[in-house]
Protein backbone atom coordinates (compact mmCIF):
# COMPACT_ATOMS: atom_id res chain seq x y z
CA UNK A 1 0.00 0.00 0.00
CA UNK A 2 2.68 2.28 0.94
CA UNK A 3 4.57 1.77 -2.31
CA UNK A 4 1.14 2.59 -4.40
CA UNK A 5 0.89 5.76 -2.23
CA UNK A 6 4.63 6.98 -3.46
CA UNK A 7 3.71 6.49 -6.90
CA UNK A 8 1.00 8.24 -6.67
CA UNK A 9 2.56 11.33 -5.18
CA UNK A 10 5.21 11.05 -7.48
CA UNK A 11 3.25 11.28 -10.36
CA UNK A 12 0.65 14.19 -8.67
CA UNK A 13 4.38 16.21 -8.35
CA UNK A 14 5.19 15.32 -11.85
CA UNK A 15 1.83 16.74 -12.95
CA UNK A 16 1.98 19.96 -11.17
CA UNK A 17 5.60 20.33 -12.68
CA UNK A 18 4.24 20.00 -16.30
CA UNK A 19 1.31 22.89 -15.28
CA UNK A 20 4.14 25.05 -13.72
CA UNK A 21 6.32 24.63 -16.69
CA UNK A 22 3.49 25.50 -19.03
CA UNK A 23 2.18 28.56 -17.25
CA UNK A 24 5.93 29.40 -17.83
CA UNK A 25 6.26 28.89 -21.14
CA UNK A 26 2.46 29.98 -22.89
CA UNK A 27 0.73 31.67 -20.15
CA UNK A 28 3.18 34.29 -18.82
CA UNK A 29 3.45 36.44 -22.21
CA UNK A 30 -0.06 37.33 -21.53
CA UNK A 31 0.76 39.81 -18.17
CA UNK A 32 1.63 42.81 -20.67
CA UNK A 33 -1.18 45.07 -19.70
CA UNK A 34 -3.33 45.63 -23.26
CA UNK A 35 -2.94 49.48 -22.98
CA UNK A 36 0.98 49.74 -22.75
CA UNK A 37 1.19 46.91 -26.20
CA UNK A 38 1.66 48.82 -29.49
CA UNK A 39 -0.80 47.27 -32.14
CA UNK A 40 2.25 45.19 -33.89
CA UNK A 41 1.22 41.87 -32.12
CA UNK A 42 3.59 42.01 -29.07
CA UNK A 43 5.66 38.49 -29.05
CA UNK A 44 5.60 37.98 -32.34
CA UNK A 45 9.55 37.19 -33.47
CA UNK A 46 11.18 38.74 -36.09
CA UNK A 47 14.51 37.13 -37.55
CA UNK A 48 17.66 37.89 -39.06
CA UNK A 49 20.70 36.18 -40.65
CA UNK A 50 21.28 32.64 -39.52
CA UNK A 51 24.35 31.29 -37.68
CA UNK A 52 26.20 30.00 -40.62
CA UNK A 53 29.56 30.81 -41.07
CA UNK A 54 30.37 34.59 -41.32
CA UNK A 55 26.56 35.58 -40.48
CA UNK A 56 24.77 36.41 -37.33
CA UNK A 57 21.19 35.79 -36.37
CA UNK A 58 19.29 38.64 -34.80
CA UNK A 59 15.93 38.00 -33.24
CA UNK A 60 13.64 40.59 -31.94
CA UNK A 61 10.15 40.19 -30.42
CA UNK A 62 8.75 43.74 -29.17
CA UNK A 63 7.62 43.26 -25.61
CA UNK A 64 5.59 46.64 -24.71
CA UNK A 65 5.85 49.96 -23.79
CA UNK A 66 7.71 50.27 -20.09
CA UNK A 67 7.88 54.22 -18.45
CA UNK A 68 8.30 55.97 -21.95
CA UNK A 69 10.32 52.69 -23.46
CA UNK A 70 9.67 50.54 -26.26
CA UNK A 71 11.11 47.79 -24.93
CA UNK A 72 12.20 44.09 -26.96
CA UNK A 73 13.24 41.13 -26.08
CA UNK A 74 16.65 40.80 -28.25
CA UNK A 75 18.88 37.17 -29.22
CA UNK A 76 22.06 37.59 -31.45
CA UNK A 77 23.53 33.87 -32.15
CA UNK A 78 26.85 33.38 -34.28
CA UNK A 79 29.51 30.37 -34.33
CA UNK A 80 32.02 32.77 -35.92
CA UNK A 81 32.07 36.62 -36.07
CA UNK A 82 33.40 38.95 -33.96
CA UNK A 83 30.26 41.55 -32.12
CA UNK A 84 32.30 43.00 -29.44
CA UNK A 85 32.94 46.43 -31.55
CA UNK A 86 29.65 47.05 -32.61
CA UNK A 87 27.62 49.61 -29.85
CA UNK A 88 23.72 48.99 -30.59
CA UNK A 89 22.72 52.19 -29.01
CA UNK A 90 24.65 53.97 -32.26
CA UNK A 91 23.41 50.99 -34.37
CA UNK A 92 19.90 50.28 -33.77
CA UNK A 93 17.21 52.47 -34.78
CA UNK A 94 13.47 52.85 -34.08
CA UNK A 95 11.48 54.70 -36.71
CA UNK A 96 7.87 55.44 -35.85
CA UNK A 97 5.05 57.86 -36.36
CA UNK A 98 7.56 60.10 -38.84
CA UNK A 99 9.93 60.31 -36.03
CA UNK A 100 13.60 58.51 -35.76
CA UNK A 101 15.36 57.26 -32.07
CA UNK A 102 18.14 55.35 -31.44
CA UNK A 103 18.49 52.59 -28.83
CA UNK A 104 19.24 54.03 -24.95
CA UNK A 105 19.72 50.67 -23.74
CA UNK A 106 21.56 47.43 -25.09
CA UNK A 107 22.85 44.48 -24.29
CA UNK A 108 26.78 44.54 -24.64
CA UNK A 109 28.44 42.51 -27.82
CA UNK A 110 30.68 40.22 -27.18
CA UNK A 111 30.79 36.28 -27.32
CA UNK A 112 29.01 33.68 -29.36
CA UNK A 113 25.28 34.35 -27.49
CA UNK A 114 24.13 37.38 -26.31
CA UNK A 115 20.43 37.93 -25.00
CA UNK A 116 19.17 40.85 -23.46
CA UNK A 117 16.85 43.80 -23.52
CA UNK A 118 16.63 46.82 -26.60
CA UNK A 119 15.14 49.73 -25.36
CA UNK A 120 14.03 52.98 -27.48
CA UNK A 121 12.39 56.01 -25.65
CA UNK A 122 8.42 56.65 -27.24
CA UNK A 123 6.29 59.30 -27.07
CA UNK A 124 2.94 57.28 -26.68
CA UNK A 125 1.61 53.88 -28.25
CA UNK A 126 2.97 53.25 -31.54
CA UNK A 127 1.05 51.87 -33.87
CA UNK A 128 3.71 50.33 -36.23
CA UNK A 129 7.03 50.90 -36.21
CA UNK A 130 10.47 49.94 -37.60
CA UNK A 131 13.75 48.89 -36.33
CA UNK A 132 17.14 49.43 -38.33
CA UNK A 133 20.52 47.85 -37.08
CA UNK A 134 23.48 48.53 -39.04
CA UNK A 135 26.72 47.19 -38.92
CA UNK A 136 26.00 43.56 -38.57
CA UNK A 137 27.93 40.99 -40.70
CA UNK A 138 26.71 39.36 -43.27
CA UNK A 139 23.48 42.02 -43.41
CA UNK A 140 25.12 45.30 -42.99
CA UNK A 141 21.29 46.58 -42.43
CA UNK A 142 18.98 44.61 -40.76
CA UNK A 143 15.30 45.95 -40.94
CA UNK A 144 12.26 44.53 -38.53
CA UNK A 145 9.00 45.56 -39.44
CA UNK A 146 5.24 45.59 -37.27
């Protein structure tokens, strides 16, 4: 009896881990409060370059607007090029509403994975907007579009 009893709380604790785990993973983007999310369907990934030799993949995935910020979730992958002289707050640009603004916070370059926040300072709730990065092997402009 006692041996039926562990496998049954084993398997209730593996069952609350796979809830957990997928509150984590599909239920957690929705916190974004629906006012501060521009109209370019917040999570949605865009994608640059690859991580073949000489290239660089650049994802971006707009997260909101945070105290004035346009703020998005950024991953830049490469096996073989060098990032650690390119500064993304002189690189990355946001164009929206007819007006241009370059990144005033980035992650650092440097190493083979870098993850990290891109922020732009907004005046309200974009509609659609554009970001330019420039400077990036094998794309020397990389445009994402909502």
């Amino acid at each position: 009896m006692e041996e039926k009893n562990l496998v049954i709380g084993l398997w209730t604790i593996i069952g609350i881990g796979l809830v957990f785990a997928a509150y984590l993973l599909f239920g957690s983007q929705d916190t974004i409060a629906a006012s501060n999310v521009p109209a370019a369907a917040p999570g949605s990934i865009v994608r640059t370059g690859t991580t073949d030799d000489g290239d660089v993949s650049v994802d971006l995935t707009p997260l909101g607007i945070t105290d004035g910020h346009l703020v998005f979730d950024m991953a830049i992958n490469t096996h073989s090029v060098d990032l650690s002289g390119i500064d993304l707050t002189r690189a990355a640009q946001l164009e929206y509403n007819g007006k241009k603004v370059y990144a005033d916070g980035a992650p650092q370059l440097g190493g083979h994975h870098i993850y990290g926040g891109l922020t732009f300072p907004v005046e309200g709730t974009p509609q659609s907007f554009t970001v330019t990065i420039k400077g990036i092997p094998k794309q020397q402009e990389r445009v994402f579009r909502w």
